[in-house]
Protein backbone atom coordinates (compact mmCIF):
# COMPACT_ATOMS: atom_id res chain seq x y z
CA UNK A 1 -88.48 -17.98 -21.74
CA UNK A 2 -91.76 -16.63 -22.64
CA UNK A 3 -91.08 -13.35 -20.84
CA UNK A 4 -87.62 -13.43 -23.12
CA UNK A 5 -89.40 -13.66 -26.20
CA UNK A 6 -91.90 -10.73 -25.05
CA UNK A 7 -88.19 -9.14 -24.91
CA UNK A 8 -87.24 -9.59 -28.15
CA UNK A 9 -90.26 -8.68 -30.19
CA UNK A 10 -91.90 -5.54 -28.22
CA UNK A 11 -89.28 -3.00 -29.51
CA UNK A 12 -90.21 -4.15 -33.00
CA UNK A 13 -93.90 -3.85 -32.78
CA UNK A 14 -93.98 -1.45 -35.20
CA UNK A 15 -92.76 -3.87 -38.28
CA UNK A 16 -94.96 -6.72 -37.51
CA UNK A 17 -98.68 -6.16 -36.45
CA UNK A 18 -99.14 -8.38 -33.55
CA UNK A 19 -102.12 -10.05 -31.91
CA UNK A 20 -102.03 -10.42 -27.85
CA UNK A 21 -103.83 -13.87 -26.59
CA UNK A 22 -105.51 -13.70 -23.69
CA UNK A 23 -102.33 -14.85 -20.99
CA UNK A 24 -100.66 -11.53 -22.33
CA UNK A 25 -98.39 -13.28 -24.66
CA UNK A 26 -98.00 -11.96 -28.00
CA UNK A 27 -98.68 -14.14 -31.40
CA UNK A 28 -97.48 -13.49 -34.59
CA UNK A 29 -99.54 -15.09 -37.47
CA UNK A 30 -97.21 -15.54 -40.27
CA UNK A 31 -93.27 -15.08 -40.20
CA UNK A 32 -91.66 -12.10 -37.83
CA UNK A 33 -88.34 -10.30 -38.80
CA UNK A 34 -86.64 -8.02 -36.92
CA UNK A 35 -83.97 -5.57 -39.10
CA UNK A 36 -85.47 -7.43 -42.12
CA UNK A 37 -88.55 -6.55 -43.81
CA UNK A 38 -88.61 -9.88 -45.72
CA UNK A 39 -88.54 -12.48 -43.30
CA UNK A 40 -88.56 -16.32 -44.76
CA UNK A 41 -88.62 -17.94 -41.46
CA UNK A 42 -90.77 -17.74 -37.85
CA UNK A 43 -88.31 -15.80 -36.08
CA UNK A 44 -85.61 -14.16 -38.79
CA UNK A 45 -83.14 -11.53 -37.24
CA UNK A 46 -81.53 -9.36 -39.86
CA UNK A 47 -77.95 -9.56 -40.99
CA UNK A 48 -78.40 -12.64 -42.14
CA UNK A 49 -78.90 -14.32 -38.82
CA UNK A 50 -81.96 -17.09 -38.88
CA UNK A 51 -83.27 -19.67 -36.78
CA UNK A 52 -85.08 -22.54 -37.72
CA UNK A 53 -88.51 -23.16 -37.25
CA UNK A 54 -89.57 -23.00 -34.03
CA UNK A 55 -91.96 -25.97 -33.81
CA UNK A 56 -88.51 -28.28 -33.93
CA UNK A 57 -87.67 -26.81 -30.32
CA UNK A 58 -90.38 -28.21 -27.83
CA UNK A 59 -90.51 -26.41 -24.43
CA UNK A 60 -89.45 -22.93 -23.27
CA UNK A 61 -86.63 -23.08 -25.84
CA UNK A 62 -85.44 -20.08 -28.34
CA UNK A 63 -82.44 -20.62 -31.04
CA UNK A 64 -80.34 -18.26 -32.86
CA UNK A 65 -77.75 -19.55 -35.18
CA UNK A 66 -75.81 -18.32 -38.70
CA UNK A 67 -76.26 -20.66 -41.02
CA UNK A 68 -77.02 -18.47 -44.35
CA UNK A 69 -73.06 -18.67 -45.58
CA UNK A 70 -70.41 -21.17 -46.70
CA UNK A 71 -67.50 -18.96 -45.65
CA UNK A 72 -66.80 -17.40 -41.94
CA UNK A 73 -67.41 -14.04 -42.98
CA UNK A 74 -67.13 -12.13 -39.66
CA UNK A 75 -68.29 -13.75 -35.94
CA UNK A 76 -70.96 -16.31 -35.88
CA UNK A 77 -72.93 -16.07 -33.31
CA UNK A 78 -75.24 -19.50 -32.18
CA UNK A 79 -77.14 -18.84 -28.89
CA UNK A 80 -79.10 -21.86 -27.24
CA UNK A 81 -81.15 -20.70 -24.11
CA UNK A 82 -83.24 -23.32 -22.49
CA UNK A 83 -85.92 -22.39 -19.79
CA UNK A 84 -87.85 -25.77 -19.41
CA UNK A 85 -88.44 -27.34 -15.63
CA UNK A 86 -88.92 -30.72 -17.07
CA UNK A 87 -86.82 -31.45 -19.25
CA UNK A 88 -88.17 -35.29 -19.87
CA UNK A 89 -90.97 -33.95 -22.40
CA UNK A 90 -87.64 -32.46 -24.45
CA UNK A 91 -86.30 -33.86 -27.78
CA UNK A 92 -82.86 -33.85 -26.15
CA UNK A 93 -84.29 -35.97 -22.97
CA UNK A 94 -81.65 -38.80 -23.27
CA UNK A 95 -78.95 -36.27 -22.71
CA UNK A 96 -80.78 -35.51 -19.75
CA UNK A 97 -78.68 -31.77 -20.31
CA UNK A 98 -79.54 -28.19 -20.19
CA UNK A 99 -77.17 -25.48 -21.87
CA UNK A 100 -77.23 -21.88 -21.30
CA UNK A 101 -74.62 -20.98 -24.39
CA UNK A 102 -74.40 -23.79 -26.90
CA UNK A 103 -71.99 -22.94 -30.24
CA UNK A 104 -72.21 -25.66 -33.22
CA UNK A 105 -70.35 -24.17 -36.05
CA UNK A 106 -70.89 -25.82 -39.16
CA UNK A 107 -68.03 -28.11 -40.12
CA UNK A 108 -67.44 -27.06 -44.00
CA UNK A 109 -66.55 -23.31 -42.74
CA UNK A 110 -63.19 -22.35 -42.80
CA UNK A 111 -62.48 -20.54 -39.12
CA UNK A 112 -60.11 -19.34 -37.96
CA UNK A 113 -61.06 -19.42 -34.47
CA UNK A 114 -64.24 -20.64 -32.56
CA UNK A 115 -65.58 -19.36 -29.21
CA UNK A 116 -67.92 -21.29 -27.24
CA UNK A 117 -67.97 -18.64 -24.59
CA UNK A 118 -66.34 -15.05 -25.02
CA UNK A 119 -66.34 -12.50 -22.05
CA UNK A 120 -65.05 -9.34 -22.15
CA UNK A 121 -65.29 -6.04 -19.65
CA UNK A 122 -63.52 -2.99 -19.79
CA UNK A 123 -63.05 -0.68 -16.96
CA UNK A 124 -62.61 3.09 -18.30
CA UNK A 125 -62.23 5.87 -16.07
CA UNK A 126 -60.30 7.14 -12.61
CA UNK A 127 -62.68 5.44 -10.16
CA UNK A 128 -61.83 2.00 -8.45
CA UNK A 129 -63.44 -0.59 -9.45
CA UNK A 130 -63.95 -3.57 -6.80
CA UNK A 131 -63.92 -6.98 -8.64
CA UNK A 132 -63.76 -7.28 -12.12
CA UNK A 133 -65.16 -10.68 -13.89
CA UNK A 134 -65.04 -11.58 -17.89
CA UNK A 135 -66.91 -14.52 -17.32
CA UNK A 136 -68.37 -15.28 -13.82
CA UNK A 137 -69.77 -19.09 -13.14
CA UNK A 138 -71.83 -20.53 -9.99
CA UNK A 139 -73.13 -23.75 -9.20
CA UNK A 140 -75.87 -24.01 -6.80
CA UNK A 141 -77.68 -27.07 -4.79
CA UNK A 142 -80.30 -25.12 -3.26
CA UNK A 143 -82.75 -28.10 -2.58
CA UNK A 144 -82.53 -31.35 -0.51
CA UNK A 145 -81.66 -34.08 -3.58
CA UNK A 146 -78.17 -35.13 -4.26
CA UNK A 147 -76.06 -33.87 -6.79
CA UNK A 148 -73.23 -36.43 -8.44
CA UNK A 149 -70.97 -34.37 -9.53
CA UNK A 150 -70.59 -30.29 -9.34
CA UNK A 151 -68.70 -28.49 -11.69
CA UNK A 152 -68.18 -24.44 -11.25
CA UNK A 153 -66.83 -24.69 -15.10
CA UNK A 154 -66.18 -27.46 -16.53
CA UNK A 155 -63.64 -27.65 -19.63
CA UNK A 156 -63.16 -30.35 -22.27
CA UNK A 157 -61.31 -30.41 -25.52
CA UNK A 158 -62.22 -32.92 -28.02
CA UNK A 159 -60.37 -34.73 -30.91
CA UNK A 160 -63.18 -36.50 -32.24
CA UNK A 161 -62.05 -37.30 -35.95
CA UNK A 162 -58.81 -37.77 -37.70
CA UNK A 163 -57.70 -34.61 -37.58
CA UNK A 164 -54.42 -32.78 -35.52
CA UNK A 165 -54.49 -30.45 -32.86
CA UNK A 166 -51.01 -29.34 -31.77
CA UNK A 167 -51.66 -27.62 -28.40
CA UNK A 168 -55.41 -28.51 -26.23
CA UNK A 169 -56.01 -27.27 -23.36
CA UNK A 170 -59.19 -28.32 -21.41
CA UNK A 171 -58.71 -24.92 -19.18
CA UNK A 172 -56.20 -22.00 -20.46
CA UNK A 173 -55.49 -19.11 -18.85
CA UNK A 174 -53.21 -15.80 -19.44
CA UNK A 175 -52.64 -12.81 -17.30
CA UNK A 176 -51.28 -9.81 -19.52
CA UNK A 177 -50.41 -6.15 -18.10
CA UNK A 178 -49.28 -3.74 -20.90
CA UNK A 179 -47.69 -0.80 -19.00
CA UNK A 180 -49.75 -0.59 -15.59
CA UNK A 181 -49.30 -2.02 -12.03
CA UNK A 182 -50.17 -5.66 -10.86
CA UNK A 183 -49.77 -6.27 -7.25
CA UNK A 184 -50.50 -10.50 -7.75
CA UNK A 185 -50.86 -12.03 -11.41
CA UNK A 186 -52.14 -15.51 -11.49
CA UNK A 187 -52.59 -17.16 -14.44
CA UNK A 188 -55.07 -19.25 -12.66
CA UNK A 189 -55.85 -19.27 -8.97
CA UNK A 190 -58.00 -21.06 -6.96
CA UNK A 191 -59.10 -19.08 -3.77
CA UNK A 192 -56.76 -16.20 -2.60
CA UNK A 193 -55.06 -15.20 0.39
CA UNK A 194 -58.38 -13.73 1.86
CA UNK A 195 -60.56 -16.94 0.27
CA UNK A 196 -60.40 -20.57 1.30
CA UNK A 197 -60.02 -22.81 -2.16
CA UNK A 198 -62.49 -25.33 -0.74
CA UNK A 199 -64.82 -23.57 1.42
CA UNK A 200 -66.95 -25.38 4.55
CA UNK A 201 -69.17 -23.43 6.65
CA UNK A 202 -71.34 -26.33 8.66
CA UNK A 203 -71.69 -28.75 6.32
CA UNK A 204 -68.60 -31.79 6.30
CA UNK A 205 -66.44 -32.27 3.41
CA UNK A 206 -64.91 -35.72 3.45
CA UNK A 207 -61.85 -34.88 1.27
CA UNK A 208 -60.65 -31.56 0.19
CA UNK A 209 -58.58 -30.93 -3.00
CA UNK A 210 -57.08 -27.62 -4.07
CA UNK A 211 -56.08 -29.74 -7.44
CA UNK A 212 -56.56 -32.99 -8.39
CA UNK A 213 -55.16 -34.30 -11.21
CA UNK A 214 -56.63 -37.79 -12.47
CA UNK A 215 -54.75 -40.73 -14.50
CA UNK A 216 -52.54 -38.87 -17.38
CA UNK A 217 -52.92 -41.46 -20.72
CA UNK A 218 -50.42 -40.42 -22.87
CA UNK A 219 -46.99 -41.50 -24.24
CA UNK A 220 -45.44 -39.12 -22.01
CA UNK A 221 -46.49 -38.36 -18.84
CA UNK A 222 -46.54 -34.79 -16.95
CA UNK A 223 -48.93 -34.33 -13.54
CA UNK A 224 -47.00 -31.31 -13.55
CA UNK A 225 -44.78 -29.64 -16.00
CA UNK A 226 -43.20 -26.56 -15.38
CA UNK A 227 -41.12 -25.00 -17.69
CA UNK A 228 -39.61 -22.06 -16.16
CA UNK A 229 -36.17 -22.64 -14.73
CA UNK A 230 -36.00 -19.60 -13.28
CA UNK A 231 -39.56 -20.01 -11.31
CA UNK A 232 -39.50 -21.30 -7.88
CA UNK A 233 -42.11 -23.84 -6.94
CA UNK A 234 -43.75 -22.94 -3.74
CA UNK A 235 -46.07 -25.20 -0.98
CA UNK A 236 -46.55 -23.94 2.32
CA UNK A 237 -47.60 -27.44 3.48
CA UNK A 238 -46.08 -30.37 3.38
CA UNK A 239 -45.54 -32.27 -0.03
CA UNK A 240 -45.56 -36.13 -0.43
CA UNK A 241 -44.72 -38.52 -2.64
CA UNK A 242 -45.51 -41.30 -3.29
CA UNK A 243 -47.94 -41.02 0.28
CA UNK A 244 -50.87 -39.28 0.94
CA UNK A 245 -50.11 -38.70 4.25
CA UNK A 246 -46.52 -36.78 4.42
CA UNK A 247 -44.77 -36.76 7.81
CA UNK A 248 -41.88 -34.30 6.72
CA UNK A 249 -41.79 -31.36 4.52
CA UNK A 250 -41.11 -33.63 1.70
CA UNK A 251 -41.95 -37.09 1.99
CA UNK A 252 -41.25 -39.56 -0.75
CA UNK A 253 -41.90 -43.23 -0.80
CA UNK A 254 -39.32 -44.71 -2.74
CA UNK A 255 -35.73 -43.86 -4.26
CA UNK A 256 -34.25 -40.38 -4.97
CA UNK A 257 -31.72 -39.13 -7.03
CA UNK A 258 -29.96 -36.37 -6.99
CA UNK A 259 -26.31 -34.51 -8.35
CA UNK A 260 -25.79 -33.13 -4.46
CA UNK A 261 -27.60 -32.58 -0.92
CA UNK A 262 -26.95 -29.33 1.06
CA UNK A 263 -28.08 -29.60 4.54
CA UNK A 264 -28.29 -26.24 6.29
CA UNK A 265 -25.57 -26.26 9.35
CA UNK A 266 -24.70 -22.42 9.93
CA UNK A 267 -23.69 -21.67 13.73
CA UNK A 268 -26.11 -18.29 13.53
CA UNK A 269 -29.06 -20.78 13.60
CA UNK A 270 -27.81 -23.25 16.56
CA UNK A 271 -27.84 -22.68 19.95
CA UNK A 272 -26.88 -24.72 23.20
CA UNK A 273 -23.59 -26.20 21.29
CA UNK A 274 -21.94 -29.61 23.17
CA UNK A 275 -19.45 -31.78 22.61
CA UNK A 276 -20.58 -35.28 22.11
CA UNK A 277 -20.23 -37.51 25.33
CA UNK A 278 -18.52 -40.98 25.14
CA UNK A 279 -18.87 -40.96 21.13
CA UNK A 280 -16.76 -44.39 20.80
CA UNK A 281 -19.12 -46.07 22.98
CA UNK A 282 -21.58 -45.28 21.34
CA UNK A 283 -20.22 -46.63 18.01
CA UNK A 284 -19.59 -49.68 19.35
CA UNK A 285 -23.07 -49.96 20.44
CA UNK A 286 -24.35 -49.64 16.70
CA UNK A 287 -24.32 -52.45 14.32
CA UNK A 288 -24.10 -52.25 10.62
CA UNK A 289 -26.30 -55.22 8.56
CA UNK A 290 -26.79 -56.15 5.07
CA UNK A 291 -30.28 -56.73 4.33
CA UNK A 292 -33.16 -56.94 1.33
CA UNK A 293 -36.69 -55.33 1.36
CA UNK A 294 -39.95 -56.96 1.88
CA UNK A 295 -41.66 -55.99 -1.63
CA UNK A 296 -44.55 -58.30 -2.21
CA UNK A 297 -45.06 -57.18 1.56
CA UNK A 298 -45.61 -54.06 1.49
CA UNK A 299 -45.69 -52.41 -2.74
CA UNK A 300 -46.98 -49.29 -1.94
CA UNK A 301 -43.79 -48.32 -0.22
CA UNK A 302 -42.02 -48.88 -3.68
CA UNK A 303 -38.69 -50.98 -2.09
CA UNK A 304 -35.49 -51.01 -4.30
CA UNK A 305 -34.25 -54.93 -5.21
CA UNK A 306 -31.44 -56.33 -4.88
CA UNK A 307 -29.48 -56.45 -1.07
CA UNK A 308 -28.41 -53.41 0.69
CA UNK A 309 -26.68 -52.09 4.01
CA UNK A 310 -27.37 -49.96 6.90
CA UNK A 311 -29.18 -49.98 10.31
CA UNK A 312 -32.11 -50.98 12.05
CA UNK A 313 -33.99 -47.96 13.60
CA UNK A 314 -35.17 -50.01 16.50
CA UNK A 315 -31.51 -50.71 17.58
CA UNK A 316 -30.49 -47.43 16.60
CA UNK A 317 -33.05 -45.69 18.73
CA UNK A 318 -31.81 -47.43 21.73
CA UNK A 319 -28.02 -45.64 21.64
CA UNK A 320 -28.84 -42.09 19.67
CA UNK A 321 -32.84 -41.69 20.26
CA UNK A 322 -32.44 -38.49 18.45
CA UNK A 323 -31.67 -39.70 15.14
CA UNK A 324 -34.99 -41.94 14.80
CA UNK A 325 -38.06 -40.03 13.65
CA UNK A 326 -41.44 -42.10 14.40
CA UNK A 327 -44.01 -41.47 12.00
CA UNK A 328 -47.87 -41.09 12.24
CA UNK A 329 -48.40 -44.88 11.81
CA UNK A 330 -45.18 -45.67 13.59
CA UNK A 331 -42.55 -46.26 10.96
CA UNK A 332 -39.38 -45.51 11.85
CA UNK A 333 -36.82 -43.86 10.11
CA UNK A 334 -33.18 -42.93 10.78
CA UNK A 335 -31.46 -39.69 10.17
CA UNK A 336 -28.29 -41.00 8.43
CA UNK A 337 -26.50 -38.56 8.08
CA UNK A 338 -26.83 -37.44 12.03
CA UNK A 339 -24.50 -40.36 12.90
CA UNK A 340 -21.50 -39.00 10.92
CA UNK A 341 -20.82 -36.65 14.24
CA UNK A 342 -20.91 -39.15 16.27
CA UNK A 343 -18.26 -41.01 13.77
CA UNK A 344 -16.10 -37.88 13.59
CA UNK A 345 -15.61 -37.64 17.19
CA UNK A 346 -15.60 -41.58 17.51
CA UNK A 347 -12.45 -42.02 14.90
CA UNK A 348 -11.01 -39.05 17.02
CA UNK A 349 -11.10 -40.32 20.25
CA UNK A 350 -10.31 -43.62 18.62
CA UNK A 351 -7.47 -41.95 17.35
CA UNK A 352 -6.28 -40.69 20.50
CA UNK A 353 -6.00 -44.09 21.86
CA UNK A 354 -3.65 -45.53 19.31
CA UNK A 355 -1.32 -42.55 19.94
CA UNK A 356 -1.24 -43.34 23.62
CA UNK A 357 -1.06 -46.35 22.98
CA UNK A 358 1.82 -45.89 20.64
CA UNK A 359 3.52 -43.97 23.09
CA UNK A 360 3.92 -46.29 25.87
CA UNK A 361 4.95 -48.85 23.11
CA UNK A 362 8.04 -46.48 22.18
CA UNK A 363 8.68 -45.90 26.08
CA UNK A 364 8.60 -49.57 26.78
CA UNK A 365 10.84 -50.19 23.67
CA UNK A 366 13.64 -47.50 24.77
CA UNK A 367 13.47 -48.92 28.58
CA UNK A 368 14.63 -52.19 26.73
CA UNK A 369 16.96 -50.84 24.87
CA UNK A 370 18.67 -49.42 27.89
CA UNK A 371 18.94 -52.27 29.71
């Protein structure tokens, strides 16, 4: 911080005669200003800009804060830089925190719009430019202790008193392109295409989450809310709900509703076509039962009351092994819907019995009637 300070002051040597201590430092007896020739403070910085006095800040600590108006005349500007190793000797040592950018306006201005952090670049000019960063954020561990918890940024929006806020957002992003070219816009992206979103190189990471969304406490409840009709949702893995651990491209423990269910079936995608063998036997293999769940059992499964009908995989798997799918723990499920073939050609053949059979009933009735 000291070298900071040495910053700060050496281009203004000129409006306050200094004295150098013996460590190189540079003291000021009396009250320095810097675009002000009458300054009423330690450190005053012109336009109105003034910090308190320095003796309140213990440590390698420098403030700079607005507080000479009532109204929010123009940007106020409150920078908080803390340089301190230890930062138990610290007024603030309860907090146990260190801030690189701290803004506390005052609360009887009227703004219009407060910015803890603003970043802005802009790119003129032909050339290409690489990577281009408004605000760029790292967290490092670069000793052998243990960190708790790690946060690249971390974003929190606060209600504190009685008043409203109609929109909050904890993290808000934009993407805007006025009349140039963007090859991938992401409002907010985690990783790319090139970048792994949770990065290992030879350490171990236990669990890995491109998102994770905690408990939601609110009268109503969105993990996810998007509003676009028109915008696809995309996941190139598979998505569960309901389970952790999906065994299908969707996987949902419990009930779903829906107005309709397309399954794909076009011939351009099958291959090695059959008739189904002996379909009536099979049928009569099967058995239909009426059954309830076992809730208290097993709740995380999320089981429907009340009785219902259908099949038991186990049995089912014996006669038409293709239609049960074993999962990673061993639950079985059935393919419904890949026994209504097998019913088709069973009511056929089925069918084709009863005409033969009604056949040789009108032959044996007109041999009768001949006698």
């Amino acid at each position: 911080m000291k070298s900071i300070i040495r910053l700060l002051v050496a281009g203004f040597m000129l409006v306050v005669p200094p004295a150098f201590a013996g460590n190189g430092d540079m003291v000021v007896d009396g009250n320095l200003g810097i675009g002000t020739l009458n300054p009423t403070v330690p450190l005053n910085i012109g336009n109105n800009i003034v910090t308190p006095s320095l003796s309140t800040l213990t440590g390698s600590q420098a403030q700079i804060n607005d507080s000479s108006s009532t109204t929010a005349a123009g940007n106020q500007l409150s920078l908080f830089v803390v340089n301190q190793p230890n930062v138990s000797s610290d007024s603030f040592a309860s907090n146990k925190a260190i801030f690189g950018l701290s803004v506390i306006p005052a609360s009887v201005l009227n703004y219009t719009a407060i910015a803890g952090v603003q970043g802005r670049t802009d790119f003129f000019g032909s050339s290409t430019l690489a990577t281009e960063y408004s605000g760029l954020f790292n967290a490092f561990n670069q000793s052998t202790g243990t960190v708790t918890s790690q946060y690249g940024v971390f974003g929190q929006a606060n209600n504190m008193s009685s008043g409203t806020i109609v929109d909050q957002c904890s993290l808000y992003g934009v993407t805007y392109n006025s009349i140039g070219t963007v090859t991938n816009s992401y409002a907010l992206s985690l990783g790319s295409p090139a970048t792994a979103a949770v990065k290992n190189d030879n350490g171990t990471i236990t669990n890995g989450f491109g998102i994770y969304i905690g408990t939601i406490q609110a009268n109503n409840k969105y993990s996810l809310f998007a509003s676009d009709p028109n915008a696809p949702s995309y996941f190139a893995g598979s998505v569960g709900i309901g389970t952790n651990t999906p065994s299908f491209a969707l996987d949902v423990i419990g009930q779903v509703a829906s107005n309709g269910v397309a399954l794909t079936s076009d011939a351009k995608f099958k291959k090695g076509i059959d008739l189904i063998d002996t379909p009536l036997e099979k049928i009569k293999q099967l058995k239909g039962v009426s059954y309830t769940w076992r809730i208290e059992e097993f709740k995380s499964m999320n089981f429907p009351q009340g009785r219902h009908y259908g099949v038991i995989a186990q049995e089912i798997e014996k006669v038409l092994p293709e239609v049960v799918n074993t999962s990673h723990d061993g639950t079985k499920s059935v393919a419904y819907t890949e026994i209504i073939p097998v019913l088709i050609e069973a009511v056929k053949a089925q069918q084709k019995l009863i005409d033969q059979q009604a056949a040789e009933l009108k032959e044996i009735r007109e041999q009768l009637r001949n006698r």
